[in-house]
C-alpha atoms as a PDB file:
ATOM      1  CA  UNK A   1     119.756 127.823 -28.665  1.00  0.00           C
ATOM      2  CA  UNK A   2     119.254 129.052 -25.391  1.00  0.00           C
ATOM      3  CA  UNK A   3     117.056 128.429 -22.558  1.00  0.00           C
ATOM      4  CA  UNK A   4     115.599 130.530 -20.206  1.00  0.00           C
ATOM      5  CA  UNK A   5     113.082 130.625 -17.683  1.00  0.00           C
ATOM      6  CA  UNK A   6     111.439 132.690 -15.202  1.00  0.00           C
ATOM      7  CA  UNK A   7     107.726 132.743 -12.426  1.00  0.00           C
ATOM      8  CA  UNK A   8     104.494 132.309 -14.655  1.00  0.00           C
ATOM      9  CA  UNK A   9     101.953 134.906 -14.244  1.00  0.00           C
ATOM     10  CA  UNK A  10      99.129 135.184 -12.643  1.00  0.00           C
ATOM     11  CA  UNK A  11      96.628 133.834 -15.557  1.00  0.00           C
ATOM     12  CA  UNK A  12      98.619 130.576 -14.816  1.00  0.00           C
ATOM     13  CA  UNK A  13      98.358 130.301 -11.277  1.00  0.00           C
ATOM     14  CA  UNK A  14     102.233 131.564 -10.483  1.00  0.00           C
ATOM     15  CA  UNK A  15     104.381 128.020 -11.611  1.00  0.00           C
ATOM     16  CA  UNK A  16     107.347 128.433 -13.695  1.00  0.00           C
ATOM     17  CA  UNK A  17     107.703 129.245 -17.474  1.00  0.00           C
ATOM     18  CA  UNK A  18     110.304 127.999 -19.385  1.00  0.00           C
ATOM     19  CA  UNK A  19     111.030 128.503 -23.406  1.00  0.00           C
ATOM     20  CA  UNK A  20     113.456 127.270 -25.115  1.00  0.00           C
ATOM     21  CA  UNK A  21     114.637 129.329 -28.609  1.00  0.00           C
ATOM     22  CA  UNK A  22     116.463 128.220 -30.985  1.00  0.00           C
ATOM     23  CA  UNK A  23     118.220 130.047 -33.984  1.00  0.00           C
ATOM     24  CA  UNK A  24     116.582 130.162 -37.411  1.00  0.00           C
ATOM     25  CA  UNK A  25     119.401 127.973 -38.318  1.00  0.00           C
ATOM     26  CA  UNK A  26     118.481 125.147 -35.530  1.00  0.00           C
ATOM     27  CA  UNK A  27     114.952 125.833 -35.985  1.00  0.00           C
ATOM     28  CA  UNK A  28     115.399 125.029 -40.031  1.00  0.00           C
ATOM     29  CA  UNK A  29     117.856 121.497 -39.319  1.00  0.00           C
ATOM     30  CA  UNK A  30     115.816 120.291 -36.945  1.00  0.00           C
ATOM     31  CA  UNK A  31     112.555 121.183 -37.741  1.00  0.00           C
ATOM     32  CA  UNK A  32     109.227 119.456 -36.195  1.00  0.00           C
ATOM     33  CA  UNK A  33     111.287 117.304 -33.840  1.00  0.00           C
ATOM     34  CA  UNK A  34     112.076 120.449 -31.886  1.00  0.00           C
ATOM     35  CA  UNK A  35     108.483 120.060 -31.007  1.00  0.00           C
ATOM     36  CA  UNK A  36     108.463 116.561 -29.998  1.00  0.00           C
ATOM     37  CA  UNK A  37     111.794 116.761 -28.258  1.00  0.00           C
ATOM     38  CA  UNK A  38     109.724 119.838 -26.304  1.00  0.00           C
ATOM     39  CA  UNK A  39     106.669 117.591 -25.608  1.00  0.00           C
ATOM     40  CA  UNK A  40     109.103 114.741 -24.324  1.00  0.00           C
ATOM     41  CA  UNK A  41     110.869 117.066 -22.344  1.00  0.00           C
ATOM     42  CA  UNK A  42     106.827 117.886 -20.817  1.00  0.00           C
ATOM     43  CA  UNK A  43     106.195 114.620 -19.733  1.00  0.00           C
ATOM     44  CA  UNK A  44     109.912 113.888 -17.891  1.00  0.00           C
ATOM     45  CA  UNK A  45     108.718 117.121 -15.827  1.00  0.00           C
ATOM     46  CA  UNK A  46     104.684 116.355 -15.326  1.00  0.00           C
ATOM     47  CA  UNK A  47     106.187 112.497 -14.106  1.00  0.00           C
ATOM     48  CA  UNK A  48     108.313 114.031 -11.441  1.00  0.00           C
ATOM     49  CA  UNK A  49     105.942 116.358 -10.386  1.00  0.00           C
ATOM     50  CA  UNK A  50     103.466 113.239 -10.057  1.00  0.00           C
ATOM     51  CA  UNK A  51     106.219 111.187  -8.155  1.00  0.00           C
ATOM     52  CA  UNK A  52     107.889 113.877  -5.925  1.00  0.00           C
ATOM     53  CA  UNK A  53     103.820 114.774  -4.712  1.00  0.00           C
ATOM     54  CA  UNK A  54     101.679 111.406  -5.602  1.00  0.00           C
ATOM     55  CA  UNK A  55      99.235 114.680  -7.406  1.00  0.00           C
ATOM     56  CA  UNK A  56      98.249 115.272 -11.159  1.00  0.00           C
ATOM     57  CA  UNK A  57      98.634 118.993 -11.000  1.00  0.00           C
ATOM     58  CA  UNK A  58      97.490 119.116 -14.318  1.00  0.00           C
ATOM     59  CA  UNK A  59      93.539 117.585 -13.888  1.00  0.00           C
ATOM     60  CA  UNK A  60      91.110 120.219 -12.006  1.00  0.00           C
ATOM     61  CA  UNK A  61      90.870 119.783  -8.207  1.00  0.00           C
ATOM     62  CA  UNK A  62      94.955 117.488  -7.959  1.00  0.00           C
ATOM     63  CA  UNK A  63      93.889 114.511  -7.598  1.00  0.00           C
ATOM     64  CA  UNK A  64      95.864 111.569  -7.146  1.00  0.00           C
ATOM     65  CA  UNK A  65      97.343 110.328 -10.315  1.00  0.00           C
ATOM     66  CA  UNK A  66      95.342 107.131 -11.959  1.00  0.00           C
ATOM     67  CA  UNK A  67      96.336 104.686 -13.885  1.00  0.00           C
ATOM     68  CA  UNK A  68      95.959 106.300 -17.091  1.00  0.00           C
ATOM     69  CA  UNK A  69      97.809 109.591 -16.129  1.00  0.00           C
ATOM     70  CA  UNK A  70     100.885 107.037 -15.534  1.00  0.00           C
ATOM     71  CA  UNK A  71     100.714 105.362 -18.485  1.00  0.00           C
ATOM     72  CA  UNK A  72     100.537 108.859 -20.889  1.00  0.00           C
ATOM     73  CA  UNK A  73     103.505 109.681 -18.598  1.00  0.00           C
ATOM     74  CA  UNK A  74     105.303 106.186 -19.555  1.00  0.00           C
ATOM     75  CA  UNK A  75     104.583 106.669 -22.823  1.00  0.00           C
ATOM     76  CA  UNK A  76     106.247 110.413 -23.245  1.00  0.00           C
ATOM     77  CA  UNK A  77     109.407 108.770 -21.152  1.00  0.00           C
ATOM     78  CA  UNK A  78     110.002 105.860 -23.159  1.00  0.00           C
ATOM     79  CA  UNK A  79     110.416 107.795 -25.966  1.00  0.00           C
ATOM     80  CA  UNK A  80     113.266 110.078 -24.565  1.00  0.00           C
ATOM     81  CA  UNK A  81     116.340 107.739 -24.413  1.00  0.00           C
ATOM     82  CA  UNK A  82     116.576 106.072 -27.743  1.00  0.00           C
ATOM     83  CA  UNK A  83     116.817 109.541 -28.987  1.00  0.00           C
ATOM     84  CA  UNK A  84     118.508 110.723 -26.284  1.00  0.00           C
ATOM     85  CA  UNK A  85     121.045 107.794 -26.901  1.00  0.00           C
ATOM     86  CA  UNK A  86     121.241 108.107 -31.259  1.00  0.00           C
ATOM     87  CA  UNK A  87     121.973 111.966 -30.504  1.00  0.00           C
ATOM     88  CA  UNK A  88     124.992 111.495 -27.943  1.00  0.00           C
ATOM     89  CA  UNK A  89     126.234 108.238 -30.213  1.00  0.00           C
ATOM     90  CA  UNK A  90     126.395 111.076 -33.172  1.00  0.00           C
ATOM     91  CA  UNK A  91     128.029 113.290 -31.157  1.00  0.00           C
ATOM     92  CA  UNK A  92     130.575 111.049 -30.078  1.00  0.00           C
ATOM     93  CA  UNK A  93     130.987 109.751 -33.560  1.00  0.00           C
ATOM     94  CA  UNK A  94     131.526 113.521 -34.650  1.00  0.00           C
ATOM     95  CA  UNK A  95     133.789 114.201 -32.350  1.00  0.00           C
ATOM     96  CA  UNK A  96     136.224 110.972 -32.516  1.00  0.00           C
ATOM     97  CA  UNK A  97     135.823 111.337 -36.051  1.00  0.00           C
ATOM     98  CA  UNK A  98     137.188 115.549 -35.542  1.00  0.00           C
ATOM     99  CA  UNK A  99     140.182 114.173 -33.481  1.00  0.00           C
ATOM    100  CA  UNK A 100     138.903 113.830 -30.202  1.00  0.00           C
ATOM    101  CA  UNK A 101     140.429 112.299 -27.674  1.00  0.00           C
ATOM    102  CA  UNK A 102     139.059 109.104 -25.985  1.00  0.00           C
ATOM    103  CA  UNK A 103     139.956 110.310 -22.308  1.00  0.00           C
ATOM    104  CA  UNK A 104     138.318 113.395 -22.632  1.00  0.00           C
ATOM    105  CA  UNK A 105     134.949 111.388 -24.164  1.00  0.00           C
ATOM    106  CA  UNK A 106     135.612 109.632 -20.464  1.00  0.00           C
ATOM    107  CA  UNK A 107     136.145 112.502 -18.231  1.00  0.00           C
ATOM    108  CA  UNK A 108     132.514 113.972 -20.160  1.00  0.00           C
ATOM    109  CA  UNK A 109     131.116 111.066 -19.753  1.00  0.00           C
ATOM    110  CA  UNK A 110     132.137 110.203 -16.042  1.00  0.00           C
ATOM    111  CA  UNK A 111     133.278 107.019 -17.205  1.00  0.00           C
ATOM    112  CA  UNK A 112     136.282 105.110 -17.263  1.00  0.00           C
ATOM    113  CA  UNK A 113     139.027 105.177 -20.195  1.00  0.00           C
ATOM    114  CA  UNK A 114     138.236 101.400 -20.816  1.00  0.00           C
ATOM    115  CA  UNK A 115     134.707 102.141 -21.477  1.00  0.00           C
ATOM    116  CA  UNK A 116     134.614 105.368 -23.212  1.00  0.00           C
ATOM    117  CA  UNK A 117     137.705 103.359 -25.862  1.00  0.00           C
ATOM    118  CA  UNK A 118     135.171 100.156 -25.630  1.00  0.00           C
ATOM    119  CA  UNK A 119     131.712 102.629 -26.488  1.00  0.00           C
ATOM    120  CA  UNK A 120     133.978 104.497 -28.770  1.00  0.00           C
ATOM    121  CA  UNK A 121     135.683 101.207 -30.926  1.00  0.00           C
ATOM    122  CA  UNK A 122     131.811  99.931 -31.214  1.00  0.00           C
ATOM    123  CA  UNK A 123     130.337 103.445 -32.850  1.00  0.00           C
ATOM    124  CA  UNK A 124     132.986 103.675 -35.023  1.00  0.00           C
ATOM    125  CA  UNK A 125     133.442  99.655 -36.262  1.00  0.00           C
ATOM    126  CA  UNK A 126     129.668  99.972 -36.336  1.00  0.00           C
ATOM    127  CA  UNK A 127     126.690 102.125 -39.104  1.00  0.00           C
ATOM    128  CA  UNK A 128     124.909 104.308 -37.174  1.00  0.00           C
ATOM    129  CA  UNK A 129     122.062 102.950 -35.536  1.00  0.00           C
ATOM    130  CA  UNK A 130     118.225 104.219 -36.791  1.00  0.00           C
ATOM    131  CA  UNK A 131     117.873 106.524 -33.365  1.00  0.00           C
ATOM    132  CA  UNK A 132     121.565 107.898 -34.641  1.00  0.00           C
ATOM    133  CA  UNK A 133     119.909 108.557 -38.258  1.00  0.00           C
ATOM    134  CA  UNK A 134     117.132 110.090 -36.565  1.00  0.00           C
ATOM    135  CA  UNK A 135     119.270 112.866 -34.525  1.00  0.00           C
ATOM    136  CA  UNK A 136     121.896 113.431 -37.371  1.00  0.00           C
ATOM    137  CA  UNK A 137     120.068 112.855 -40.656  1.00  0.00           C
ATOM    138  CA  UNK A 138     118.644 116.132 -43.008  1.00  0.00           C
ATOM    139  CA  UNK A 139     114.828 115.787 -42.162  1.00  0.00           C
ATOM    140  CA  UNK A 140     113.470 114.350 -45.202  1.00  0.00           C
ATOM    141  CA  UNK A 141     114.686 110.902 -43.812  1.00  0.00           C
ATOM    142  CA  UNK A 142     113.060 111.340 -40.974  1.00  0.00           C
ATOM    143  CA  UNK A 143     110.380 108.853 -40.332  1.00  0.00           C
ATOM    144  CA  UNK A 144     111.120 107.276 -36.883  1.00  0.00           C
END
């Protein structure tokens, strides 16, 4: 996968264009979620935007954002860290699970040794979680 970006054109008023492209291979394992991840990733950035200038940049004229533009923002957010979460559980899961080391899950994470052993002992004495199915199950299962 890799990410690039560069200034939007002219059609689009100037802005920034981003795309994200991922390998047949990615593209194939994670299918359709891709998508949503992408549209996820949309609202995060169309929030901030709202925050950082109290305008809807994306409604004619930038108006102030309403009530309704907040709530399709909340929406798209609350959706981002349960998956966000079930991918970096299977991550560390995969990686204790490949011989990783517990400090190095700390110094990754910013956290201390206690917690990264504590996070770690709970993934691993626990099944993974449905938002952990979600990010590492084959996409037939997928129904979250």
């Amino acid at each position: 996968m890799t990410v690039s970006h560069r200034p939007g054109d002219d059609q689009n008023n100037g802005g920034m264009e981003i795309t994200i492209r991922l390998t047949p291979s990615e593209a194939e394992n994670i299918g359709r979620d891709a998508l949503l991840m992408a549209e996820i990733l949309d609202s995060c950035l169309w929030a901030m935007a709202m925050l950082r200038t109290n305008i809807n940049s994306r409604d004619p004229g930038t108006p102030a954002p309403t009530h309704g533009d907040w709530a399709a923002a909340l929406r798209g957010l609350d959706r981002l860290p349960p998956r966000l979460q079930g991918a970096r559980d299977g991550v560390i899961r995969a990686y204790i699970t490949a011989g990783g080391t517990i400090q190095r899950v700390a110094e990754v994470m910013n956290i201390s040794t206690s917690a990264a052993q504590d996070h770690s002992a709970q993934l691993t004495e626990s099944p993974p979680t449905v938002w952990e199915k979600w990010a590492t199950s084959p996409l037939p299962m997928r129904r979250v």
